[in-house]
PDB file of N, CA and C in Angstrom:
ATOM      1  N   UNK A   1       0.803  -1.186   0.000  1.00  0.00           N
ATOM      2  CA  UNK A   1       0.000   0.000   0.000  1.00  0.00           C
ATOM      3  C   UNK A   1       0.858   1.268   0.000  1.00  0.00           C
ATOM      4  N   UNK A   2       1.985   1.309   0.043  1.00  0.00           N
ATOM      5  CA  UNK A   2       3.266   2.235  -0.185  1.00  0.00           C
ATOM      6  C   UNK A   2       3.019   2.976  -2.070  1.00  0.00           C
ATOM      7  N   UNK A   3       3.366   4.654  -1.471  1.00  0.00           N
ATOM      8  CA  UNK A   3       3.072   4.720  -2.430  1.00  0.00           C
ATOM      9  C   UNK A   3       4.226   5.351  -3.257  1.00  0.00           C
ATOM     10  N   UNK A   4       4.577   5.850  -4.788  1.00  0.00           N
ATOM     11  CA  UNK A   4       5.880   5.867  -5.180  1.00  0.00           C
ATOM     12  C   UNK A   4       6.850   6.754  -4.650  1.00  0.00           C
ATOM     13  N   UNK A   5       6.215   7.864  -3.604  1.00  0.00           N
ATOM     14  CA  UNK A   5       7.255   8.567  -3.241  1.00  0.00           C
ATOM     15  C   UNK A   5       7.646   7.725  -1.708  1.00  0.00           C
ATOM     16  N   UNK A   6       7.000   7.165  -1.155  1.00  0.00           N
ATOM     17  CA  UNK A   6       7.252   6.290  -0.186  1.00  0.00           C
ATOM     18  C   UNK A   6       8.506   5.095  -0.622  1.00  0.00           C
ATOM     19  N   UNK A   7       8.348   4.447  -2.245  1.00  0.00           N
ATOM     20  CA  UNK A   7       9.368   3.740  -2.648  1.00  0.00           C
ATOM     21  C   UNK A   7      10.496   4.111  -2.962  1.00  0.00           C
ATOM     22  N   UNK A   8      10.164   5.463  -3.436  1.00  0.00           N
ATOM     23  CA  UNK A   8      11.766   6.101  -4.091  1.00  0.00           C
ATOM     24  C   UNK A   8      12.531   6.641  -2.712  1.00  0.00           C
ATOM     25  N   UNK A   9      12.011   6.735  -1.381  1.00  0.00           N
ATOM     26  CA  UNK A   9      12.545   7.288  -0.482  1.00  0.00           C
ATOM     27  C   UNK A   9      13.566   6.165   0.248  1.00  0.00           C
ATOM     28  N   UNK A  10      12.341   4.991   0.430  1.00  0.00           N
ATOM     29  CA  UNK A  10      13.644   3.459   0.812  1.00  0.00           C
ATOM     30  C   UNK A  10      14.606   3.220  -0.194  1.00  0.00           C
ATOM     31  N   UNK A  11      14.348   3.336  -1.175  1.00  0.00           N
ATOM     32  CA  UNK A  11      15.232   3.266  -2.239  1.00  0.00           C
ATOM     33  C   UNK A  11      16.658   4.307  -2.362  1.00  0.00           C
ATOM     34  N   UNK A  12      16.319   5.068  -1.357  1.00  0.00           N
ATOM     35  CA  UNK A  12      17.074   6.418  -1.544  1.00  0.00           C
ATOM     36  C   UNK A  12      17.477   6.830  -2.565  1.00  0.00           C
ATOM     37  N   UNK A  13      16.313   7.099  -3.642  1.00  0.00           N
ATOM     38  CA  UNK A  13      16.518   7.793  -5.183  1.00  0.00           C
ATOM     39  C   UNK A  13      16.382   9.118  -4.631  1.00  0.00           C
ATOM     40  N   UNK A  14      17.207  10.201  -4.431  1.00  0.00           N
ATOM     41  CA  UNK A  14      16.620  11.364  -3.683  1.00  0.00           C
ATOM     42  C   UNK A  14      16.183  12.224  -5.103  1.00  0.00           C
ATOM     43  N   UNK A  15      17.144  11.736  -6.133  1.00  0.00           N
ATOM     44  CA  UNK A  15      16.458  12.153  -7.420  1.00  0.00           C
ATOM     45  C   UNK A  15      15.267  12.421  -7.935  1.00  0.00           C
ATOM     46  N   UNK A  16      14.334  11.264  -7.906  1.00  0.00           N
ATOM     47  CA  UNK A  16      13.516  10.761  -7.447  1.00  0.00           C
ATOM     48  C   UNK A  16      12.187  11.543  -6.999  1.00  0.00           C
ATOM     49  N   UNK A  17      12.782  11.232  -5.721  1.00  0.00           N
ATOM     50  CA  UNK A  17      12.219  12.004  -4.343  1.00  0.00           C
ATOM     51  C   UNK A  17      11.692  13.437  -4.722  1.00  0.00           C
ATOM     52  N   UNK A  18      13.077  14.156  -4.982  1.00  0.00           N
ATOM     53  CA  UNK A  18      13.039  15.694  -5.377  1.00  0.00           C
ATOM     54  C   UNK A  18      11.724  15.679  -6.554  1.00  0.00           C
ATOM     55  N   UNK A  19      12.400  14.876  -7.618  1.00  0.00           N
ATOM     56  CA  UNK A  19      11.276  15.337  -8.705  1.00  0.00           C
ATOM     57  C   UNK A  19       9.754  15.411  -8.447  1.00  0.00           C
ATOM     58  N   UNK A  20       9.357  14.293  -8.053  1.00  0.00           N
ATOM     59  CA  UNK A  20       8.102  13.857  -7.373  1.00  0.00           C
ATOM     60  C   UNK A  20       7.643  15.007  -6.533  1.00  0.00           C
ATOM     61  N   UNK A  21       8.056  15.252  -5.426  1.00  0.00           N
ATOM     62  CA  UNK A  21       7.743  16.570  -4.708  1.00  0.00           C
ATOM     63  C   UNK A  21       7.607  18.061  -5.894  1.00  0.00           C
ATOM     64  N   UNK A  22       8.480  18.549  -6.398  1.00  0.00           N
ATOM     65  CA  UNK A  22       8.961  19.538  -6.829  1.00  0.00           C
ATOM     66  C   UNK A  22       7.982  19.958  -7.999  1.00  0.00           C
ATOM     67  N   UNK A  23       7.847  18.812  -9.574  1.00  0.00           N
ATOM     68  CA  UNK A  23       7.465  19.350 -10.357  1.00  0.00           C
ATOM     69  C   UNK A  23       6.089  18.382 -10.138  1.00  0.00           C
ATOM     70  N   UNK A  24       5.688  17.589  -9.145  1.00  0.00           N
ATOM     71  CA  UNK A  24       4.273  17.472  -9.387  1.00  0.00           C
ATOM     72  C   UNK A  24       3.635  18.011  -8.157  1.00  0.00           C
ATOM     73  N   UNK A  25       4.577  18.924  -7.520  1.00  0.00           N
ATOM     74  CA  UNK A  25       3.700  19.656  -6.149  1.00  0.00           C
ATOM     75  C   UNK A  25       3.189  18.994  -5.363  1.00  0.00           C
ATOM     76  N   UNK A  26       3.698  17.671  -4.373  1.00  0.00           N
ATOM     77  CA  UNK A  26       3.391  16.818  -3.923  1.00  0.00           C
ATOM     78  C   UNK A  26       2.929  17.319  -2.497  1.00  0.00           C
ATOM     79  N   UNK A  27       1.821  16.840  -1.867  1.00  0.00           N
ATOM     80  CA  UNK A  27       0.966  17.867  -1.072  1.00  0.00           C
ATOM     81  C   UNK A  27       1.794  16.381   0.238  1.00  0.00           C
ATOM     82  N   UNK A  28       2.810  16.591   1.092  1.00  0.00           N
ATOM     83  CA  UNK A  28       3.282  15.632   1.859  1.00  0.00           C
ATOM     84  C   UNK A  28       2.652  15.329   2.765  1.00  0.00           C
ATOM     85  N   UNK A  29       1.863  16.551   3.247  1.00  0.00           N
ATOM     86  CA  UNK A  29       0.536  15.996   4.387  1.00  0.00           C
ATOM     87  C   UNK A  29      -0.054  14.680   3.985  1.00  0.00           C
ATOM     88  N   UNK A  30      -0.164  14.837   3.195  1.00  0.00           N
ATOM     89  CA  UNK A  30      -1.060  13.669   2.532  1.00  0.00           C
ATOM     90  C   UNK A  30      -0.703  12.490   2.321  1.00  0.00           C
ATOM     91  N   UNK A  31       0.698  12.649   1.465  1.00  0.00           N
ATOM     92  CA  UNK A  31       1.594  11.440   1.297  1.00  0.00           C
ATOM     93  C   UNK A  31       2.676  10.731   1.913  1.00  0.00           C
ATOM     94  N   UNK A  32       3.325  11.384   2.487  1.00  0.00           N
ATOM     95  CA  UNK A  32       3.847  11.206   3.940  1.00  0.00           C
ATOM     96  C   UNK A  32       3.519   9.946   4.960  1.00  0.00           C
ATOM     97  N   UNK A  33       2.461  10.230   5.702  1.00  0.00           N
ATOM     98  CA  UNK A  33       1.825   9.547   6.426  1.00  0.00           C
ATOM     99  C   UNK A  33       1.805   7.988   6.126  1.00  0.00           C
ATOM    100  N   UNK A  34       2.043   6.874   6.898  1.00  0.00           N
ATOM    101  CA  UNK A  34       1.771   5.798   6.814  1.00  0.00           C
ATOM    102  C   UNK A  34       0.537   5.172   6.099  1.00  0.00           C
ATOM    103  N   UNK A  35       0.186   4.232   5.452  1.00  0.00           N
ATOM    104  CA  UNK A  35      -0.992   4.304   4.780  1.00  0.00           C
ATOM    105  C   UNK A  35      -1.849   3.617   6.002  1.00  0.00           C
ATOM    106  N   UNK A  36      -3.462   3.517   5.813  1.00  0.00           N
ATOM    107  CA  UNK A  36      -4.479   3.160   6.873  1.00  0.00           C
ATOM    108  C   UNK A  36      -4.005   1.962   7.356  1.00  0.00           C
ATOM    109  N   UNK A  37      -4.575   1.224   8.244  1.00  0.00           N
ATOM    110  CA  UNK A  37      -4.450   0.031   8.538  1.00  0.00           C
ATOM    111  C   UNK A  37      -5.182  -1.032   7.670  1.00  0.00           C
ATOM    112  N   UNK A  38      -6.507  -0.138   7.231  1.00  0.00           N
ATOM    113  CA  UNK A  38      -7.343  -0.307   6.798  1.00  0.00           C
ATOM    114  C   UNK A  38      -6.833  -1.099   5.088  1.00  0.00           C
ATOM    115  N   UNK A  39      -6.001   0.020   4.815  1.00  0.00           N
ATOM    116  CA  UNK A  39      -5.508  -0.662   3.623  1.00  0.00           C
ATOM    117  C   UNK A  39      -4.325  -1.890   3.435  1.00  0.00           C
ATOM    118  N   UNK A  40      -3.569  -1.601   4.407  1.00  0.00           N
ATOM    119  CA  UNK A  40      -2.113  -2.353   4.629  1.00  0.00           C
ATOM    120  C   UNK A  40      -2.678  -3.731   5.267  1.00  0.00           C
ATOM    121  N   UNK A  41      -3.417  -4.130   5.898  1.00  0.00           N
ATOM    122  CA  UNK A  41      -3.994  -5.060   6.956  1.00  0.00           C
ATOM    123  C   UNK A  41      -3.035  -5.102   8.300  1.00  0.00           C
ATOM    124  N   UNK A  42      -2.855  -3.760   8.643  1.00  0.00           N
ATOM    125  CA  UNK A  42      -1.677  -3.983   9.544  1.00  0.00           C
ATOM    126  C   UNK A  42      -2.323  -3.492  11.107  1.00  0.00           C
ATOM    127  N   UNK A  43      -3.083  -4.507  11.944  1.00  0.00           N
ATOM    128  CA  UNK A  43      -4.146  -4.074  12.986  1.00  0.00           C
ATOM    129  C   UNK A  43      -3.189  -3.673  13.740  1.00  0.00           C
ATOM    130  N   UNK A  44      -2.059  -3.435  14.429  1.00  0.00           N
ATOM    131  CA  UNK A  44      -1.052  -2.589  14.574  1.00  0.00           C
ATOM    132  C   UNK A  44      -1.705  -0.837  14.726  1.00  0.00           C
ATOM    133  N   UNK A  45      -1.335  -0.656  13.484  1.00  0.00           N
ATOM    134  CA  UNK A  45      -1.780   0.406  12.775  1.00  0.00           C
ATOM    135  C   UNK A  45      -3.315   1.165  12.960  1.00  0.00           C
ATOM    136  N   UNK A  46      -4.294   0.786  13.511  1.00  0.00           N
ATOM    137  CA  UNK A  46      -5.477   1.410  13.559  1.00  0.00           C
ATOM    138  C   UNK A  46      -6.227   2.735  14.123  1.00  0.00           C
ATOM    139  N   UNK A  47      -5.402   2.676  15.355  1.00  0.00           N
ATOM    140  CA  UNK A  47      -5.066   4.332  15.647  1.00  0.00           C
ATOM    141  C   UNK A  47      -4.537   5.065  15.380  1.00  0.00           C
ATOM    142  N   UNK A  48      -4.352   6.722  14.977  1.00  0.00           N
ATOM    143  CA  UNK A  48      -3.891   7.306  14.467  1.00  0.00           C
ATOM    144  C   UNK A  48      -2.681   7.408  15.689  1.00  0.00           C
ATOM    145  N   UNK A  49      -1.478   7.448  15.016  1.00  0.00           N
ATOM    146  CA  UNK A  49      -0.145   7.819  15.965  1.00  0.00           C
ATOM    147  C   UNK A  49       1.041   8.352  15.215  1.00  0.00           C
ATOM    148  N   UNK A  50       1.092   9.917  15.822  1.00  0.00           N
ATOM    149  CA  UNK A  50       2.267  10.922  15.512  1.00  0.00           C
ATOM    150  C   UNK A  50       3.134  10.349  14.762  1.00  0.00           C
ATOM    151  N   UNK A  51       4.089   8.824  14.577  1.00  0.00           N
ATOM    152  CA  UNK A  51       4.936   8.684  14.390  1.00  0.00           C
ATOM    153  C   UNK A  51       4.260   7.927  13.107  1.00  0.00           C
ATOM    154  N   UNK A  52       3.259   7.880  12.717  1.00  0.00           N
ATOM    155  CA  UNK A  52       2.484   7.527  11.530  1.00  0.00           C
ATOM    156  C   UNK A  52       2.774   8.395  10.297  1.00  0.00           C
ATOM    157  N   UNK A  53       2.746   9.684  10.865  1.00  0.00           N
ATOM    158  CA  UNK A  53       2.674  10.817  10.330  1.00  0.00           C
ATOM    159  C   UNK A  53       4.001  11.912   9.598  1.00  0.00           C
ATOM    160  N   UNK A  54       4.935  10.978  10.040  1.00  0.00           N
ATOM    161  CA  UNK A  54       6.069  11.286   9.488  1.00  0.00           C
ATOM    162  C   UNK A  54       7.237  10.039   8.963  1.00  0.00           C
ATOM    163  N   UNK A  55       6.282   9.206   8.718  1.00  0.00           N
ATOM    164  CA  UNK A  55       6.532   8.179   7.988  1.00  0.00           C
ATOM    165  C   UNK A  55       7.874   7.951   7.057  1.00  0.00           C
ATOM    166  N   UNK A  56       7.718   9.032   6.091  1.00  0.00           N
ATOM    167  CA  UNK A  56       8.584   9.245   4.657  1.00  0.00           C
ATOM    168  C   UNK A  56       9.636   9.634   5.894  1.00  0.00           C
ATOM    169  N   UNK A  57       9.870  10.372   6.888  1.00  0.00           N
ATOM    170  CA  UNK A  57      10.831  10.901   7.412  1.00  0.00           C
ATOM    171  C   UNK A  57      11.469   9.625   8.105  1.00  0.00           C
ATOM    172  N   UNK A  58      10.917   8.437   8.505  1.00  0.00           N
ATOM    173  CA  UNK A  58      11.602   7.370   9.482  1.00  0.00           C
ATOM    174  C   UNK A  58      11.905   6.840   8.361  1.00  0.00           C
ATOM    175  N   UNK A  59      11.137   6.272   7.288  1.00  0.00           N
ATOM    176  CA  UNK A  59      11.651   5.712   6.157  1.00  0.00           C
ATOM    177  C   UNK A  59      13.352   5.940   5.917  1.00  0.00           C
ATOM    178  N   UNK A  60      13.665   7.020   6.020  1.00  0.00           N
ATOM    179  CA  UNK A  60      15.084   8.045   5.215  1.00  0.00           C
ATOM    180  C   UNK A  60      15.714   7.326   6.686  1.00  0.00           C
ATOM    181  N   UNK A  61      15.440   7.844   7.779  1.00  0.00           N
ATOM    182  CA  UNK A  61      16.120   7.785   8.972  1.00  0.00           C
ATOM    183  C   UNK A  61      16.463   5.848   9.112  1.00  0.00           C
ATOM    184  N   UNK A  62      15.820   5.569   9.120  1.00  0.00           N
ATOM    185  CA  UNK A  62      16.030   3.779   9.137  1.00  0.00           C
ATOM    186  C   UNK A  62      16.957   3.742   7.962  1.00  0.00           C
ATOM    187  N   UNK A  63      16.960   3.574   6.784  1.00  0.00           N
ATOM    188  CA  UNK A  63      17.552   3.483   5.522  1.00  0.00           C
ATOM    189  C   UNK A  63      19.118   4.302   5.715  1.00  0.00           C
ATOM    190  N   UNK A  64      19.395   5.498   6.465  1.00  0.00           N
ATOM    191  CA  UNK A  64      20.112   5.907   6.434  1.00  0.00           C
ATOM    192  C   UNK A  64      20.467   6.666   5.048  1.00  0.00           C
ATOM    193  N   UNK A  65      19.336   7.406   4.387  1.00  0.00           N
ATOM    194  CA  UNK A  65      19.675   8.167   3.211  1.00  0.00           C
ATOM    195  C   UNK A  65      19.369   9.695   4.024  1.00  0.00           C
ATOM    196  N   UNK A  66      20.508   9.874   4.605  1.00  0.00           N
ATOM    197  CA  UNK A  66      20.908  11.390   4.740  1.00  0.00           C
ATOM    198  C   UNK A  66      20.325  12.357   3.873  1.00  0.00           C
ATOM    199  N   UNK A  67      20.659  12.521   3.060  1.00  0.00           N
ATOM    200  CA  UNK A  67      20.248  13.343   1.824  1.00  0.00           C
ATOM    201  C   UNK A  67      18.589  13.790   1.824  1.00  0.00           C
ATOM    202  N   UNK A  68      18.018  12.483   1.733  1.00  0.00           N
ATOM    203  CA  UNK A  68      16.673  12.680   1.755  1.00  0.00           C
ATOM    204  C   UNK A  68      15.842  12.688   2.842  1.00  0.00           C
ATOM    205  N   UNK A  69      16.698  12.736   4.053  1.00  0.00           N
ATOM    206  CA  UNK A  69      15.791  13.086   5.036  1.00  0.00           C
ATOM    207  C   UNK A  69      15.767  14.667   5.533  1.00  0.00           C
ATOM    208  N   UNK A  70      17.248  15.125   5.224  1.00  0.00           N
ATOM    209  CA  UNK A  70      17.249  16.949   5.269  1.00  0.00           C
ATOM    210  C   UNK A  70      16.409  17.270   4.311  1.00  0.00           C
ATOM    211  N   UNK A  71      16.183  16.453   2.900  1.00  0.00           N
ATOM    212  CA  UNK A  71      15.200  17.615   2.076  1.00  0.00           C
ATOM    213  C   UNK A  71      13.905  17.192   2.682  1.00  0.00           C
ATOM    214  N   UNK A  72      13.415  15.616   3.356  1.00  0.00           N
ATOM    215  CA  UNK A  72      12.057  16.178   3.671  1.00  0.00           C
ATOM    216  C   UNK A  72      11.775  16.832   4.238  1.00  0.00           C
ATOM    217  N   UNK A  73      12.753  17.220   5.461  1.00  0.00           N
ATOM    218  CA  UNK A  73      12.471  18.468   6.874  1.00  0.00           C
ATOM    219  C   UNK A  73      12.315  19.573   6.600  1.00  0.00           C
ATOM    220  N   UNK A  74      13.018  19.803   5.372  1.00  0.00           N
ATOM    221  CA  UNK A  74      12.870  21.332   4.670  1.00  0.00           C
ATOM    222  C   UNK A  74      11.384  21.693   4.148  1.00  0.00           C
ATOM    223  N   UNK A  75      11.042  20.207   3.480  1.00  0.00           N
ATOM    224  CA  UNK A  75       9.744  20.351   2.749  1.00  0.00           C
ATOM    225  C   UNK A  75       9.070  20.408   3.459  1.00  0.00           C
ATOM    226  N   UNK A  76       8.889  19.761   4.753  1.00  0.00           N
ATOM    227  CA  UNK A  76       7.524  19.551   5.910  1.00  0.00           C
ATOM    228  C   UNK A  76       7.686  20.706   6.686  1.00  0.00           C
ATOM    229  N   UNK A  77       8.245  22.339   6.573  1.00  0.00           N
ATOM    230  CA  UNK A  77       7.902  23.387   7.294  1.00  0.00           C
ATOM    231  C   UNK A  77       6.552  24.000   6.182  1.00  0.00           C
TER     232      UNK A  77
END
């Protein structure tokens, strides 16, 4: 249920990443966020929780793609 800017971020394409955000105006509130539980089947997941919500950002941080975790912080002000 991951969606392509969620893949290009584990992937650490920051290339990628950038484009996706940049020239299709990627609204990160939106995409960011972990997907539902609802969709993933992950009953885990069913309450909403803060660390849901910055998802794309743990993604980078676990993966260790530096790069793309300073540009999401920039993007998420």
């Amino acid at each position: 249920m991951w969606n392509p800017l969620q893949f290009a971020v584990y992937g650490g394409h920051f290339e990628v990443v950038k484009h996706l955000i940049e020239k299709f105006k990627v609204n990160l509130g939106k995409t960011a966020p972990k997907s539902s539980a609802q969709g993933e089947g992950d009953v885990v997941n069913e309450d909403e929780k803060i660390e849901d919500t910055v998802f794309l950002l743990q993604i980078a941080l676990v993966k260790e793609h530096n790069e793309i975790f300073e540009y999401l912080l920039e993007e998420f002000h």
